[in-house]
Protein backbone atom coordinates (compact mmCIF):
# COMPACT_ATOMS: atom_id res chain seq x y z
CA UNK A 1 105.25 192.03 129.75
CA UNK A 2 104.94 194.25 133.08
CA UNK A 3 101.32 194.56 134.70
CA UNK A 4 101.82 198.23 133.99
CA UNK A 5 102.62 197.91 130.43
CA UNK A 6 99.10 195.57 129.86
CA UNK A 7 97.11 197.91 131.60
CA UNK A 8 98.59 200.90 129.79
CA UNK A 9 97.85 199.06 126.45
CA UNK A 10 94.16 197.67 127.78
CA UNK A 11 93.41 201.57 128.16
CA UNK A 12 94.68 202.97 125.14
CA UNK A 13 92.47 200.35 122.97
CA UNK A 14 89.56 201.01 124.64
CA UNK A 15 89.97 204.73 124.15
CA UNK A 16 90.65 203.67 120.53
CA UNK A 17 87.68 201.87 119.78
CA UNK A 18 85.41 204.56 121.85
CA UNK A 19 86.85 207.00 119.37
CA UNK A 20 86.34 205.26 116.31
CA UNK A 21 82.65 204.23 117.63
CA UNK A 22 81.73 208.28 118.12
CA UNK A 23 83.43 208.52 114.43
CA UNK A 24 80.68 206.39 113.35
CA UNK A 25 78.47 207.52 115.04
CA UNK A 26 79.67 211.04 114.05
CA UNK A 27 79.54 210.08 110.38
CA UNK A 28 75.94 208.31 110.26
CA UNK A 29 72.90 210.49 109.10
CA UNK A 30 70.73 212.45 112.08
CA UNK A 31 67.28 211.29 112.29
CA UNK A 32 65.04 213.70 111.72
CA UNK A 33 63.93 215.86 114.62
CA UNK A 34 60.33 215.14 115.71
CA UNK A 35 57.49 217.08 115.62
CA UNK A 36 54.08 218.30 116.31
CA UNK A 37 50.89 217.62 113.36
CA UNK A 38 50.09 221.51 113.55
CA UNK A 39 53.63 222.60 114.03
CA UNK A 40 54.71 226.08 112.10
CA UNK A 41 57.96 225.16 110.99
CA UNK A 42 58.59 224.93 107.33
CA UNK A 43 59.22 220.97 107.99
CA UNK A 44 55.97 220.33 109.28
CA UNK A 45 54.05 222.57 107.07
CA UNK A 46 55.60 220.71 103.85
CA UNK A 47 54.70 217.46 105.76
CA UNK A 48 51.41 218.01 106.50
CA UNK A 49 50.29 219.66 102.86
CA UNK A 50 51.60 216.39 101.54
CA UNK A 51 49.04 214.25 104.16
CA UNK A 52 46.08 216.38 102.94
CA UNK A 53 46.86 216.34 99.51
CA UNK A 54 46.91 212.55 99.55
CA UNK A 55 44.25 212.00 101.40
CA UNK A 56 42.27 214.69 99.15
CA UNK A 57 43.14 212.86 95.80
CA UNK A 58 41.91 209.13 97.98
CA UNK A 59 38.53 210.68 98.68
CA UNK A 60 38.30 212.16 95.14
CA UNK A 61 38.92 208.65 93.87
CA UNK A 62 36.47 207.05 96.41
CA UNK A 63 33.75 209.32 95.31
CA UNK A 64 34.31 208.64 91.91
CA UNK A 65 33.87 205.04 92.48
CA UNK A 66 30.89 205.24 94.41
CA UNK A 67 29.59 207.53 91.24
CA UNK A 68 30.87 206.05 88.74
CA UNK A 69 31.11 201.89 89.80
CA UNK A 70 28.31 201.65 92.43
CA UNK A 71 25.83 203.31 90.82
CA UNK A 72 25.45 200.37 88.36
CA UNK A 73 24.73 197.77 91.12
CA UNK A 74 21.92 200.66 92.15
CA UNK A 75 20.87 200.99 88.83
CA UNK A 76 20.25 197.11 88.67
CA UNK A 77 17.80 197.40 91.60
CA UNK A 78 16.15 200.44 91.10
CA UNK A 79 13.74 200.46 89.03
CA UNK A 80 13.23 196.76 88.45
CA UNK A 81 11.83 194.74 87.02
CA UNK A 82 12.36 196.46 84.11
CA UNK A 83 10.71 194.03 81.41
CA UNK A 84 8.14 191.68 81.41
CA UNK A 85 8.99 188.07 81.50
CA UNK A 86 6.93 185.63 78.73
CA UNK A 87 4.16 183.16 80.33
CA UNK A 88 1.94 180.37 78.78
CA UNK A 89 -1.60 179.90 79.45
CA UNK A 90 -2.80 176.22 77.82
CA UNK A 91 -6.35 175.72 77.78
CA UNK A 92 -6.98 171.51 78.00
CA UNK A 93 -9.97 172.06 79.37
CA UNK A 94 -11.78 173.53 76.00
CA UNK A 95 -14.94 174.34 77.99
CA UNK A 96 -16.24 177.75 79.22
CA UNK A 97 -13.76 177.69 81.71
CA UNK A 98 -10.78 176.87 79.89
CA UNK A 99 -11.89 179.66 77.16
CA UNK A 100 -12.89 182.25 80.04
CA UNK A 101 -9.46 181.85 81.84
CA UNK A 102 -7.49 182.20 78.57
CA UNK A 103 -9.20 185.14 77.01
CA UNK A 104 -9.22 187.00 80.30
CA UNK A 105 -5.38 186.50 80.69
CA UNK A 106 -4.30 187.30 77.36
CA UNK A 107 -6.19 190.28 77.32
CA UNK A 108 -4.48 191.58 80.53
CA UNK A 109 -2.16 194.45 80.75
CA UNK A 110 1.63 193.17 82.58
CA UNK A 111 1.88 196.72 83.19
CA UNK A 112 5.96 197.21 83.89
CA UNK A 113 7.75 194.16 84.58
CA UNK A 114 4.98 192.10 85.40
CA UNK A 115 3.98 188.50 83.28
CA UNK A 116 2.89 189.13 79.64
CA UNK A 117 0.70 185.83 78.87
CA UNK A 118 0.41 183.97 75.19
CA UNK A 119 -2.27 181.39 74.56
CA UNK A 120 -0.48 178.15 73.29
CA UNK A 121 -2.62 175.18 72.13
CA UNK A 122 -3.03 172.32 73.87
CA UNK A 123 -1.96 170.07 70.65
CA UNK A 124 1.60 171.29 71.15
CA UNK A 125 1.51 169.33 74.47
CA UNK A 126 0.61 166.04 73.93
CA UNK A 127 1.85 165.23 77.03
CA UNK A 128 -0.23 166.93 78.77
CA UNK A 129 0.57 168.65 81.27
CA UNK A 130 4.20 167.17 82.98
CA UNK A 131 4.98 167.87 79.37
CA UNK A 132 4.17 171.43 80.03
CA UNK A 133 5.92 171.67 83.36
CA UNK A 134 8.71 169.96 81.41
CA UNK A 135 8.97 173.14 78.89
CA UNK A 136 9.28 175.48 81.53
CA UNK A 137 12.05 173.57 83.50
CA UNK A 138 14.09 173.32 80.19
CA UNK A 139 13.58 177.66 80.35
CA UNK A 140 10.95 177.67 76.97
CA UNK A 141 9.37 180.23 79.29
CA UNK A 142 9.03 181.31 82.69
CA UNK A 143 5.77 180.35 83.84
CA UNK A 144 2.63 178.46 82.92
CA UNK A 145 -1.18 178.12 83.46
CA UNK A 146 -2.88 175.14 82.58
CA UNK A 147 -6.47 174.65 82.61
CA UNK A 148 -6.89 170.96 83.45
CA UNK A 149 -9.11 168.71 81.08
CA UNK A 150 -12.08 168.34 81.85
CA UNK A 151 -12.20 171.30 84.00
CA UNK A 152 -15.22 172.52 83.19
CA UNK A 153 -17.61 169.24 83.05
CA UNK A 154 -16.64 168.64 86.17
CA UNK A 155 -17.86 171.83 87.73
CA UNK A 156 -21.32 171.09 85.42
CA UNK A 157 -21.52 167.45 86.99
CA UNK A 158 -20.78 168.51 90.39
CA UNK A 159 -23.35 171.31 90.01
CA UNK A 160 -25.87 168.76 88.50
CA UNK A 161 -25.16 166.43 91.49
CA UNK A 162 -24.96 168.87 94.15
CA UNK A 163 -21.48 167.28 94.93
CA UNK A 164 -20.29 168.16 98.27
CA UNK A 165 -16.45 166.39 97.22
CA UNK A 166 -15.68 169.13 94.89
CA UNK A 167 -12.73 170.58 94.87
CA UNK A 168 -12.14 173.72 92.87
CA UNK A 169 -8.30 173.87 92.94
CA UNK A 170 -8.02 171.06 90.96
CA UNK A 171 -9.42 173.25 87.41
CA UNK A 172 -6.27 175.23 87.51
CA UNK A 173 -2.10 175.07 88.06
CA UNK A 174 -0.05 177.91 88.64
CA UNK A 175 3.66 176.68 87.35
CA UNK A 176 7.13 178.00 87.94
CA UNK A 177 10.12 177.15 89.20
CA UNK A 178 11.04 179.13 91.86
CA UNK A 179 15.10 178.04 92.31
CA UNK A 180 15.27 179.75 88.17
CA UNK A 181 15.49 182.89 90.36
CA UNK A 182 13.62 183.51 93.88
CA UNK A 183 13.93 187.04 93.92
CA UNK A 184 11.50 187.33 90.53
CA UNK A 185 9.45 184.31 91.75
CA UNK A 186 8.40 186.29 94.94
CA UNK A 187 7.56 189.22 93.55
CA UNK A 188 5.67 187.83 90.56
CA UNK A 189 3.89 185.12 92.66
CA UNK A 190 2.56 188.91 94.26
CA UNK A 191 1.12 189.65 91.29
CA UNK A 192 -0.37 186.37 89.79
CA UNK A 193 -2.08 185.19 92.66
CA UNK A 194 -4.45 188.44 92.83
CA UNK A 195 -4.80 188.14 88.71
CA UNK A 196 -6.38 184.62 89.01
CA UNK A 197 -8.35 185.01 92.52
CA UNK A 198 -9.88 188.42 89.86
CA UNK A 199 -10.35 185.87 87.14
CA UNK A 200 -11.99 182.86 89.84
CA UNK A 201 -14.39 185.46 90.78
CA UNK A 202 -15.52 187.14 87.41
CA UNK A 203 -16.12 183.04 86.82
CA UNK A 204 -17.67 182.85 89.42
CA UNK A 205 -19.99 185.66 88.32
CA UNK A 206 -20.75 184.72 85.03
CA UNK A 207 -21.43 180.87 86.11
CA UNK A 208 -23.90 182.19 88.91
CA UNK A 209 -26.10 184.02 86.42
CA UNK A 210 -26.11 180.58 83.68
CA UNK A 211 -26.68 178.19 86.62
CA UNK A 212 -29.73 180.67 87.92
CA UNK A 213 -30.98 180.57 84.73
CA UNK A 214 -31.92 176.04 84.78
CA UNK A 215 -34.26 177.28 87.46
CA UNK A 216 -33.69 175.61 90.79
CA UNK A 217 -30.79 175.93 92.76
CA UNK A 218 -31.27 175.62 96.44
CA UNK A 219 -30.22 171.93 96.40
CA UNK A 220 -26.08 173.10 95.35
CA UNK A 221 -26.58 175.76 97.44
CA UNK A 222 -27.84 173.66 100.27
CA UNK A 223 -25.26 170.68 100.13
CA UNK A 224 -22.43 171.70 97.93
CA UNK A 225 -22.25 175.72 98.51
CA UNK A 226 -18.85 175.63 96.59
CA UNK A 227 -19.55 174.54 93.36
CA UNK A 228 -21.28 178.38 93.18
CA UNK A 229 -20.09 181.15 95.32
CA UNK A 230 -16.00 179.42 94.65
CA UNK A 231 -16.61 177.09 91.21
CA UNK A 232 -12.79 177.81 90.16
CA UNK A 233 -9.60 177.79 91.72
CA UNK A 234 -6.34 176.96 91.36
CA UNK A 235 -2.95 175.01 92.88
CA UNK A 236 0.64 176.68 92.65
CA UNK A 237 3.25 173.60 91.40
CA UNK A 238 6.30 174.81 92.16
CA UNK A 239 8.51 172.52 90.44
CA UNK A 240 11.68 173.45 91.43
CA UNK A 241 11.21 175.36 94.97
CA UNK A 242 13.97 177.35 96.53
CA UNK A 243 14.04 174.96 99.70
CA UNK A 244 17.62 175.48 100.85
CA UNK A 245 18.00 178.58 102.46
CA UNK A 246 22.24 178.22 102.79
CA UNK A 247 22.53 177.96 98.96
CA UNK A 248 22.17 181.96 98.77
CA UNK A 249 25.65 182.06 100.47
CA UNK A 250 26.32 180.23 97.19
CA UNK A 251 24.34 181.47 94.68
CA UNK A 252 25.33 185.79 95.74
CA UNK A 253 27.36 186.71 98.69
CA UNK A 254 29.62 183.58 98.46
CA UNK A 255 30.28 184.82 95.75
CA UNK A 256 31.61 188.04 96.89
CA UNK A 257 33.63 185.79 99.33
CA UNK A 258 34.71 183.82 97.12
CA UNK A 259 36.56 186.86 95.07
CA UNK A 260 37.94 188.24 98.35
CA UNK A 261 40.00 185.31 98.94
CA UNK A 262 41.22 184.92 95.78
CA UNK A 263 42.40 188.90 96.06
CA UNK A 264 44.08 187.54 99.35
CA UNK A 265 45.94 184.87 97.45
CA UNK A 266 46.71 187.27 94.52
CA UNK A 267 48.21 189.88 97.34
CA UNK A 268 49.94 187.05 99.33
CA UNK A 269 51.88 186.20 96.59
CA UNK A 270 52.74 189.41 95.11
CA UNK A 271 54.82 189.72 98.34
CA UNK A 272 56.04 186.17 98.59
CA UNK A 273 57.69 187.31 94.93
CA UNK A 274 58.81 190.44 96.32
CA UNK A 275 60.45 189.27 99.34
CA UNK A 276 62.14 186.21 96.89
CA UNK A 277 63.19 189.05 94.67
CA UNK A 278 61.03 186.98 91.64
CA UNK A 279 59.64 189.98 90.25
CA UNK A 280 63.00 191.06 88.91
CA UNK A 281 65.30 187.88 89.08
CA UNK A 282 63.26 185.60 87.41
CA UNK A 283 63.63 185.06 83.12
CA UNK A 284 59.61 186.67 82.07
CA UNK A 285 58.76 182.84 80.80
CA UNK A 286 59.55 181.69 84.61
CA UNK A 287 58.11 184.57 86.28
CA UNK A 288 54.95 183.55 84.47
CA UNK A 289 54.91 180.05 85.03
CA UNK A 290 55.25 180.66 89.01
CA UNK A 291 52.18 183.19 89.21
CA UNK A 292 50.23 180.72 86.92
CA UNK A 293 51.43 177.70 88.94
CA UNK A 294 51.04 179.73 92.19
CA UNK A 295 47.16 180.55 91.25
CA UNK A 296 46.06 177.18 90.71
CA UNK A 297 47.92 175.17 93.18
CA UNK A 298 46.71 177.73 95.76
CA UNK A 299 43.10 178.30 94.53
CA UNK A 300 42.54 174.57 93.84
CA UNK A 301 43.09 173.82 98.07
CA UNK A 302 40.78 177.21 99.05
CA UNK A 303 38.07 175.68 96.76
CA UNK A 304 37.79 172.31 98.42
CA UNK A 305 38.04 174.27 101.87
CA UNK A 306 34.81 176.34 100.44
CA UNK A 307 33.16 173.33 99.20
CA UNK A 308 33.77 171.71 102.57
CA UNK A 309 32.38 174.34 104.26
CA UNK A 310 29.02 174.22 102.20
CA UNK A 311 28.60 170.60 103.16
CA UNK A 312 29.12 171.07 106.43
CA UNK A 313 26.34 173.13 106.66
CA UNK A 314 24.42 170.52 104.72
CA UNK A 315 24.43 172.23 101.02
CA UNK A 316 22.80 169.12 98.83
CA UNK A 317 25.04 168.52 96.05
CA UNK A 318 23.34 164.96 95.03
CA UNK A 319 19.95 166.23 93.43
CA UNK A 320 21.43 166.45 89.73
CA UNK A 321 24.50 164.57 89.61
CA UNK A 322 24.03 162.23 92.61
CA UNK A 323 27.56 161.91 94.03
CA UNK A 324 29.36 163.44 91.45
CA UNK A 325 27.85 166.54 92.55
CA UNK A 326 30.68 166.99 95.06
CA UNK A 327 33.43 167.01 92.97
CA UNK A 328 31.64 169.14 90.13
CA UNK A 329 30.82 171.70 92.58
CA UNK A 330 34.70 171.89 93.96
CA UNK A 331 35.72 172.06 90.32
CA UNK A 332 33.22 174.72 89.62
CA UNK A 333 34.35 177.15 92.55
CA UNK A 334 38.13 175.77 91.70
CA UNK A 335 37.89 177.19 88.08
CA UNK A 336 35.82 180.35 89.29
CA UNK A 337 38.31 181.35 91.45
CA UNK A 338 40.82 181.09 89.01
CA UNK A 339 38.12 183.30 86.35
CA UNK A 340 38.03 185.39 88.80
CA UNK A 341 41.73 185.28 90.59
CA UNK A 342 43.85 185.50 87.57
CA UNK A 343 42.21 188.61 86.26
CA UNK A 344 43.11 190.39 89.70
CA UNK A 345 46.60 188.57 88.93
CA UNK A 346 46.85 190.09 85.74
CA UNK A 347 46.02 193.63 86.46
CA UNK A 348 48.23 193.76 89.82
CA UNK A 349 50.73 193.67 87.59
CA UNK A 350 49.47 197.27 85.81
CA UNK A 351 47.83 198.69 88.93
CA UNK A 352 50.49 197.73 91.51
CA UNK A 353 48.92 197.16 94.78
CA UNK A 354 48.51 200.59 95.54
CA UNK A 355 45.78 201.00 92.79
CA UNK A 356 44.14 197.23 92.70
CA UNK A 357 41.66 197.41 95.14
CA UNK A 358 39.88 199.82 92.63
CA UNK A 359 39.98 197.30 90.42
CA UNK A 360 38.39 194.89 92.79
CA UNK A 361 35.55 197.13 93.29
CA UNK A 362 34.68 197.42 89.75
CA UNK A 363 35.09 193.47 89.56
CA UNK A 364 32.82 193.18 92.42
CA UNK A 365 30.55 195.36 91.60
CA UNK A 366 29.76 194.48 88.06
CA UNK A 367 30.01 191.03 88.99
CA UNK A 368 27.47 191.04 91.38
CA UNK A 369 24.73 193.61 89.90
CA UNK A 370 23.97 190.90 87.20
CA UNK A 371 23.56 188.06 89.70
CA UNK A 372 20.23 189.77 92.00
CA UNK A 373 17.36 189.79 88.98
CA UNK A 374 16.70 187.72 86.34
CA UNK A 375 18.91 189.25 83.23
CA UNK A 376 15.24 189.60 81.35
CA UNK A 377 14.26 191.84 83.15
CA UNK A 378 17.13 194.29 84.03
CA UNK A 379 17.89 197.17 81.95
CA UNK A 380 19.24 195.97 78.53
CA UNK A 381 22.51 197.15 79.21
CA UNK A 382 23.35 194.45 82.10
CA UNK A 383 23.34 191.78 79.28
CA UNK A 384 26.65 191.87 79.90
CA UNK A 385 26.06 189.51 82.90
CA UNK A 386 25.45 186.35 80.25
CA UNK A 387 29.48 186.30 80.01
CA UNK A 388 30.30 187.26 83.26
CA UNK A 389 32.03 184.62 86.10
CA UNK A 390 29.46 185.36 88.87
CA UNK A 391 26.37 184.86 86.31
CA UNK A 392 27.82 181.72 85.33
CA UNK A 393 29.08 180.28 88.52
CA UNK A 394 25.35 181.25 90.24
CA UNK A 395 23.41 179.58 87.07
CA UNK A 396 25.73 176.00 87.87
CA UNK A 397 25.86 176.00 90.98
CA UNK A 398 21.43 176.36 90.92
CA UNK A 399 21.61 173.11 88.62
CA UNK A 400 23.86 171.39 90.69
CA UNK A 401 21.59 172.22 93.99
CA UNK A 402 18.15 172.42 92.50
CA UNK A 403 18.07 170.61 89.58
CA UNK A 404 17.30 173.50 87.20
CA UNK A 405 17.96 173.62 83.48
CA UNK A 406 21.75 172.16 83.13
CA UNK A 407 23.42 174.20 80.69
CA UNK A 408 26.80 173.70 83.44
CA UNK A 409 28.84 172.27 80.55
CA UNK A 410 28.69 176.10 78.63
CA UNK A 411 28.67 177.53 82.35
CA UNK A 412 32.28 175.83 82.80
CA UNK A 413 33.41 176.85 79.02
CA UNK A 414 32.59 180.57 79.69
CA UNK A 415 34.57 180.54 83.10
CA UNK A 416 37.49 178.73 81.22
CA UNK A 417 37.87 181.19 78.14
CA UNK A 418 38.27 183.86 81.41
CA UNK A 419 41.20 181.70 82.61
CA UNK A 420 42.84 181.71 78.89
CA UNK A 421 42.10 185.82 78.73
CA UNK A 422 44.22 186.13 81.66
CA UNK A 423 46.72 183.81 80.95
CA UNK A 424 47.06 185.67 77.46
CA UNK A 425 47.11 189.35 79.57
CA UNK A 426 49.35 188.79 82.40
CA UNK A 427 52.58 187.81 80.37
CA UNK A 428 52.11 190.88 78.08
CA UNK A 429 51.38 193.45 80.99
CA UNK A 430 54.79 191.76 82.84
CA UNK A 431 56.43 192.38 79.38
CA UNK A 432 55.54 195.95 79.21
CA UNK A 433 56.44 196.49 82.76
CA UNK A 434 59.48 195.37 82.59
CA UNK A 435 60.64 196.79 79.74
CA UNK A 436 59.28 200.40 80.41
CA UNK A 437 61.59 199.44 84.22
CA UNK A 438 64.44 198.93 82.13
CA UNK A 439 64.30 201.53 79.88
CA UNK A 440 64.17 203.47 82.94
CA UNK A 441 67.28 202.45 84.18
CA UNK A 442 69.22 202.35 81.23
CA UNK A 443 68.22 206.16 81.11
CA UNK A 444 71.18 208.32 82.19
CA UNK A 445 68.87 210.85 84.35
């Protein structure tokens, strides 16, 4: 072929091609122009009354959450404590102490949400008084006063003696356990410890006037000045103290944490499905099995990666169990996760995740508001909190660290039968999704 004749053809393709190219190019939609927020065209103005209006009916959501959801995390705070919480006072002593001590508390007003004290005999203890401290470990009732035996001829014999040894703390014990809940401990240990220093000096009083009455008393008052102006005081036994300041990440805001990255997981894989098309592919048995499957392969890892992170900052886990503590705590978090994961699972599928962060506020919040007080002595209508995941992971985890009452066993069962809820809710939300989705498309509009 000439030179000519290839260069003549080499032209007329590439004209070709530019042609069909601007064809294209001709043929493909025209983005939209741009434009200005407060421009006046009719473009913009439809634009920006659909911004507002979304962003008004946000806000009106917002503030009925913080109305409607947060108030009840307020309301578990405000005004409490709400009721009183049940105390023993057990006279061993028998003596004029013993009966001065009991009488004085059990005629005492608790006032609002303060300790309401009942005299219990001393034959119900024949332990003495471990067997006491015993009964209020195992939650009989939340604290206890025992007048020691003996109490009160010991004051009389150091008085007689003019014993310079004597040591009025030892008539009395103060006993709670402060890792039941610290938050009610602190503020009732407030109010106790003024209540018996009131009832140490109206003792002291009435003890003055019998022991001025045997005539001389400058030798007690000489050596052993104690035994009259301060004849009774008391100890605090704190049987089970709140000593491990890193187990509040575990007992309340790890909590919150905890919750959080289960939402990620539940979010993470919602668009794993969608990318992988799952959501609509997939046969409803297999769908299920995958978010299922998904849940607790992924939760399962994040738990031993929280539980890992609590020992490294030297959480003890060995005070109840010894070393099976370690495992029971990553199986605790492992199946409170999933309580708390597969719920968020379950309503994604309803909400979408446009809507299921409200959801996770309400989860949060209600969650959390029973996890602050002692449920005694919030409002009655927080009972609630007995069945919820947070109550119930924060009352384990406190046996597993402390040592407090176990009742883990019916802890665990309570998390579990919030696993089984979900599992019995997600399939039949993704049922009534998908059906109402194909109704929809099988609909000729």
């Amino acid at each position: 072929m000439p030179d000519s004749e290839k260069l003549a053809r080499t032209v007329s393709d590439t004209t070709s091609e530019r042609t069909e190219g601007s064809t294209a190019a001709a043929d493909a939609p025209a983005a939209p122009p741009e434009m200005c927020c407060m421009d006046k065209t009719a473009a913009a103005t439809a634009a920006r009354a659909i911004y507002i209006k979304s962003i008004a009916r946000g806000v009106v959501l917002l503030a009925l959450v913080i109305f409607g959801v947060l108030s009840i995390y307020w309301g578990s705070v405000w005004s409490t404590p709400a009721h009183t919480l049940p105390a023993w006072v057990v006279d061993f002593d028998g003596g004029i102490i013993g009966q001065g001590v009991a009488q004085a508390l059990s005629a005492s007003d608790p006032g609002r949400g303060g300790v309401s004290w009942e005299v219990v005999q001393a034959s119900q203890f024949p332990g003495g008084i471990s067997q006491l401290e015993d009964a209020i470990l195992h939650e009989k009732t939340w604290y206890g006063l025992a007048v020691h035996p003996g109490a009160t001829a010991n004051l009389m014999a150091a008085i007689a003696s003019a014993d310079a040894t004597y040591n009025s703390s030892t008539a009395m014990t103060f006993i709670a356990t402060e890792a039941r809940n610290e938050n009610i401990y602190r503020l009732h240990i407030r109010m106790v410890t003024p209540q018996l220093d009131s009832i140490s000096r109206a003792l002291a009083l009435q003890l003055a006037k019998n022991i001025s009455t045997l005539g001389n008393i400058s030798a007690p008052l000489s050596t052993a000045p104690q035994v009259v102006t301060a004849p009774v005081g008391y100890t605090v036994a704190n049987i089970r103290p709140f000593d491990v300041p890193v187990a509040s990440a575990v007992t309340f805001v790890g909590l919150i944490y905890m919750l959080i990255l289960a939402n990620f997981i539940v979010l993470i894989a919602a668009g794993a499905r969608d990318v992988a098309g799952y959501d609509t592919r997939l046969t409803l048995g297999s769908l299920f099995r995958v978010r299922i499957l998904t849940a607790v392969g992924a939760y399962f890892f994040l738990a031993l990666f929280y539980t890992l992170l609590s020992r490294a900052f030297q959480l003890p886990l060995n005070r109840r169990f010894g070393d099976a503590g370690f495992v029971i705590f990553w199986m605790l978090n492992w199946v409170g996760m999933l309580a708390c994961g597969l719920a968020l699972e379950a309503m994604l599928t309803l909400l979408t995740p446009r809507f299921v962060p409200f959801f996770l506020i309400v989860w949060i919040v209600t969650n959390v508001s029973v996890c602050v007080y002692p449920l005694q002595v919030l409002p009655h209508i927080y009972r609630y909190g007995y069945g919820f995941p947070f109550y119930n992971i924060s009352r384990a985890v406190r046996t597993i660290v402390f040592g407090t009452k176990n009742d883990v066993g019916m802890n665990f069962g309570i998390l579990i039968a919030w696993i089984a809820l979900s599992c019995m809710t997600m399939p039949l939300f993704q049922w009534l999704v998908r059906r109402r989705k194909n109704a929809v498309a099988r609909s000729p509009n």
